[in-house]
C-alpha atoms as a PDB file:
ATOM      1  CA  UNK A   1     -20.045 -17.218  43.570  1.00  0.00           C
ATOM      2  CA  UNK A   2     -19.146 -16.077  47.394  1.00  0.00           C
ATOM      3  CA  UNK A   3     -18.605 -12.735  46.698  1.00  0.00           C
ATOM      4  CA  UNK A   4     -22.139 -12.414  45.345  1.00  0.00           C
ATOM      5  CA  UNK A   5     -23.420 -14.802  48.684  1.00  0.00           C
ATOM      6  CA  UNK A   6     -21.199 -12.947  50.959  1.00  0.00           C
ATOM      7  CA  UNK A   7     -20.702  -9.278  51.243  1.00  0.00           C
ATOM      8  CA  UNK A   8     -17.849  -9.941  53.415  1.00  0.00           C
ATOM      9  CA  UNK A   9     -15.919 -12.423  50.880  1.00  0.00           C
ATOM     10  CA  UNK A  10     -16.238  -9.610  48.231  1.00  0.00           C
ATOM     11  CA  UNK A  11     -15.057  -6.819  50.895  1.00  0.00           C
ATOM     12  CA  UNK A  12     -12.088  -8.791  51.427  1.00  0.00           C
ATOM     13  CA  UNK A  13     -11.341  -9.467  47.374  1.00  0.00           C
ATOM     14  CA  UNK A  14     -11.887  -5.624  46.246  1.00  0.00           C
ATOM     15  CA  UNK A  15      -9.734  -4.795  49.575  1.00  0.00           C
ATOM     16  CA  UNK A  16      -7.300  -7.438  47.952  1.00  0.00           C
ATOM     17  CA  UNK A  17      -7.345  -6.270  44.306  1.00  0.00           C
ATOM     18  CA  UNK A  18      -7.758  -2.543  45.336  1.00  0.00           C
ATOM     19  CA  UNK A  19      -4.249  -2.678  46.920  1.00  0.00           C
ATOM     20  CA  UNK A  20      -2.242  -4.642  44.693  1.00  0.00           C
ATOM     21  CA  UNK A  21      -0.478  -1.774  42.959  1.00  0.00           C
ATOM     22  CA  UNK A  22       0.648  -0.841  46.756  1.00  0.00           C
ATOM     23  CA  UNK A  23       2.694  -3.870  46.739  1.00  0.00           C
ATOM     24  CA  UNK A  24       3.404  -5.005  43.259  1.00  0.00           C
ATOM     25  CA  UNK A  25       7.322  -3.576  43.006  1.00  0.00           C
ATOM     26  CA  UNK A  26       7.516  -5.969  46.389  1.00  0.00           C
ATOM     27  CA  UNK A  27       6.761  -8.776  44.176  1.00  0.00           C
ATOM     28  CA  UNK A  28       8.956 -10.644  41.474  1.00  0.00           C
ATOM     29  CA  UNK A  29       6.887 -12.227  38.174  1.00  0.00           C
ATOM     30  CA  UNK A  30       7.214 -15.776  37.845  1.00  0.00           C
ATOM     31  CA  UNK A  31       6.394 -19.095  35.697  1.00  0.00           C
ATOM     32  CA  UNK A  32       6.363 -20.914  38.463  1.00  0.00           C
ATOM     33  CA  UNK A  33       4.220 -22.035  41.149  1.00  0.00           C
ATOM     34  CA  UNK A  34       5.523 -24.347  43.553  1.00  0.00           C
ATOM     35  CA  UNK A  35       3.885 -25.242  46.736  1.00  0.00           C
ATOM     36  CA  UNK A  36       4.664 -23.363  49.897  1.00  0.00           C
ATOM     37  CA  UNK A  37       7.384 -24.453  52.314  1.00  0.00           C
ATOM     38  CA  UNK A  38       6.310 -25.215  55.895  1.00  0.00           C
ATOM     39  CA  UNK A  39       5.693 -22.093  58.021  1.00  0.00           C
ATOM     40  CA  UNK A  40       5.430 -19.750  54.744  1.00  0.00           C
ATOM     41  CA  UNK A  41       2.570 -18.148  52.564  1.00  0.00           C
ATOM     42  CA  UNK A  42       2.740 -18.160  48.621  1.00  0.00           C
ATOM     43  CA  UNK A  43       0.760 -15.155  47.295  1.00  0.00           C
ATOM     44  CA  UNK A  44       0.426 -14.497  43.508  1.00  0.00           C
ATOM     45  CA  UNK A  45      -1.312 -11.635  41.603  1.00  0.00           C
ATOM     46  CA  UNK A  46      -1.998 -12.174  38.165  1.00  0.00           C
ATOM     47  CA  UNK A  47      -2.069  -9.024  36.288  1.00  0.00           C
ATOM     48  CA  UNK A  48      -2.057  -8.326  32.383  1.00  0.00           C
ATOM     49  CA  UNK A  49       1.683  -8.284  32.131  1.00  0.00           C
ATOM     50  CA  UNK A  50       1.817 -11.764  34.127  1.00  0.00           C
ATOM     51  CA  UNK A  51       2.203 -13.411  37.304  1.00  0.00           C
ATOM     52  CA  UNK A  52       3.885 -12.290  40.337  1.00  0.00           C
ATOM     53  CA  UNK A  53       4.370 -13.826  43.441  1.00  0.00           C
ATOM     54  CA  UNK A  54       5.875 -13.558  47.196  1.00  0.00           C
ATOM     55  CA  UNK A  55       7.144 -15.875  49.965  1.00  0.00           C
ATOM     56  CA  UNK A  56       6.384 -14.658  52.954  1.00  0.00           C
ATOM     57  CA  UNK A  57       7.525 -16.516  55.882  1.00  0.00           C
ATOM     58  CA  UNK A  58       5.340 -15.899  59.150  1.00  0.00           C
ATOM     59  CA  UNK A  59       7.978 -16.031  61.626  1.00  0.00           C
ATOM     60  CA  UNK A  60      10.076 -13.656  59.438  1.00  0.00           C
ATOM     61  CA  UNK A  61       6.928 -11.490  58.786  1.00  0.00           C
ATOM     62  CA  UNK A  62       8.495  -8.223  61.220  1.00  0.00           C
ATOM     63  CA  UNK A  63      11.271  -7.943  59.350  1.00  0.00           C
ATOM     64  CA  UNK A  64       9.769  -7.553  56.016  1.00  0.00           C
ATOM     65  CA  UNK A  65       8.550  -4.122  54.417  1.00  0.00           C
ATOM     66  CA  UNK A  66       5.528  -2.996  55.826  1.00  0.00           C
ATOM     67  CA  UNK A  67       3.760  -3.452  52.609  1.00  0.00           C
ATOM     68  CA  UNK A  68       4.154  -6.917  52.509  1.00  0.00           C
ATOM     69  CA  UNK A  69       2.804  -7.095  55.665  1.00  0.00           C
ATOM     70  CA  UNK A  70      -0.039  -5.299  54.432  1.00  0.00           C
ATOM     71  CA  UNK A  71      -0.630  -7.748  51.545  1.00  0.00           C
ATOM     72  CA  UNK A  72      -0.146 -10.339  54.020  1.00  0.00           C
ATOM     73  CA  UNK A  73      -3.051  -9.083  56.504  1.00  0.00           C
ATOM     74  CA  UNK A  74      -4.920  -8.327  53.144  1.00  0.00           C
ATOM     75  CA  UNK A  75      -4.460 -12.232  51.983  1.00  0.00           C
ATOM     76  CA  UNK A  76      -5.541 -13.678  55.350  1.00  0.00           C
ATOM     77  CA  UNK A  77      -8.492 -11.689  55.645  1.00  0.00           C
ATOM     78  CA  UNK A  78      -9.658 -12.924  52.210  1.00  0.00           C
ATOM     79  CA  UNK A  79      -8.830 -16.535  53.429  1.00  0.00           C
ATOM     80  CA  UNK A  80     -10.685 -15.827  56.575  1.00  0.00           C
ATOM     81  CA  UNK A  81     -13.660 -15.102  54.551  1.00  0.00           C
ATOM     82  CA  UNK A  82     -13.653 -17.265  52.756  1.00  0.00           C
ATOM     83  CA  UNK A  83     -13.405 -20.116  55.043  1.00  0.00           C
ATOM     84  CA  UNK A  84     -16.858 -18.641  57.069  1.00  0.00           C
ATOM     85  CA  UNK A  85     -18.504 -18.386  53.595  1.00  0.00           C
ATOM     86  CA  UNK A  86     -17.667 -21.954  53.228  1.00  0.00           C
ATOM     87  CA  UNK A  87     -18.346 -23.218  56.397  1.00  0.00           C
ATOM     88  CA  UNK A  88     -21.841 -21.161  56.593  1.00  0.00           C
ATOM     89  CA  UNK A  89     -22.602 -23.258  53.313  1.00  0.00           C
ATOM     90  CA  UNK A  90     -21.973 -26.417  54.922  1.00  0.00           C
ATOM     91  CA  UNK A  91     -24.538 -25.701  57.594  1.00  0.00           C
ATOM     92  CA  UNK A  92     -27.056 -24.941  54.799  1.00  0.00           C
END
């Protein structure tokens, strides 16, 4: 997978998974998964005792707990990653 092609992709996901108890009582567990709004972020963590998941609205982002901004910075550094994995594949 990336992670084993790219140190940085599995940086980002044990940053990611490492921190998820930091955050988790910031999250609600759900059954569904509906597609983000405009101008929002979905993020879900699947754990053993199910799924949990957050809005998080960019423009709204200051006013939220500063965890959730963590988990935020956390979730678009793994999709940053992940995209220059990808993209550094499609020059191969």
């Amino acid at each position: 997978g990336l992670g084993q092609a790219y140190p940085s992709v599995k940086k980002a996901a044990l940053s990611f998974l490492f921190s998820a108890d930091q955050v988790l009582s910031f999250l609600e567990k759900t059954e569904d998964f509906p597609l983000p709004e405009t101008g929002e972020d979905v993020v879900y963590l699947v754990t053993e005792d199910g799924v949990y998941t957050r809005r998080i609205r960019r423009e709204g982002l200051k006013e939220e707990p500063k965890e959730i901004g963590f988990l935020y910075y956390l979730y678009q550094n793994l999709l940053l990653e992940i995209g220059k994995a990808m993209e550094a594949d499609g020059k191969k």
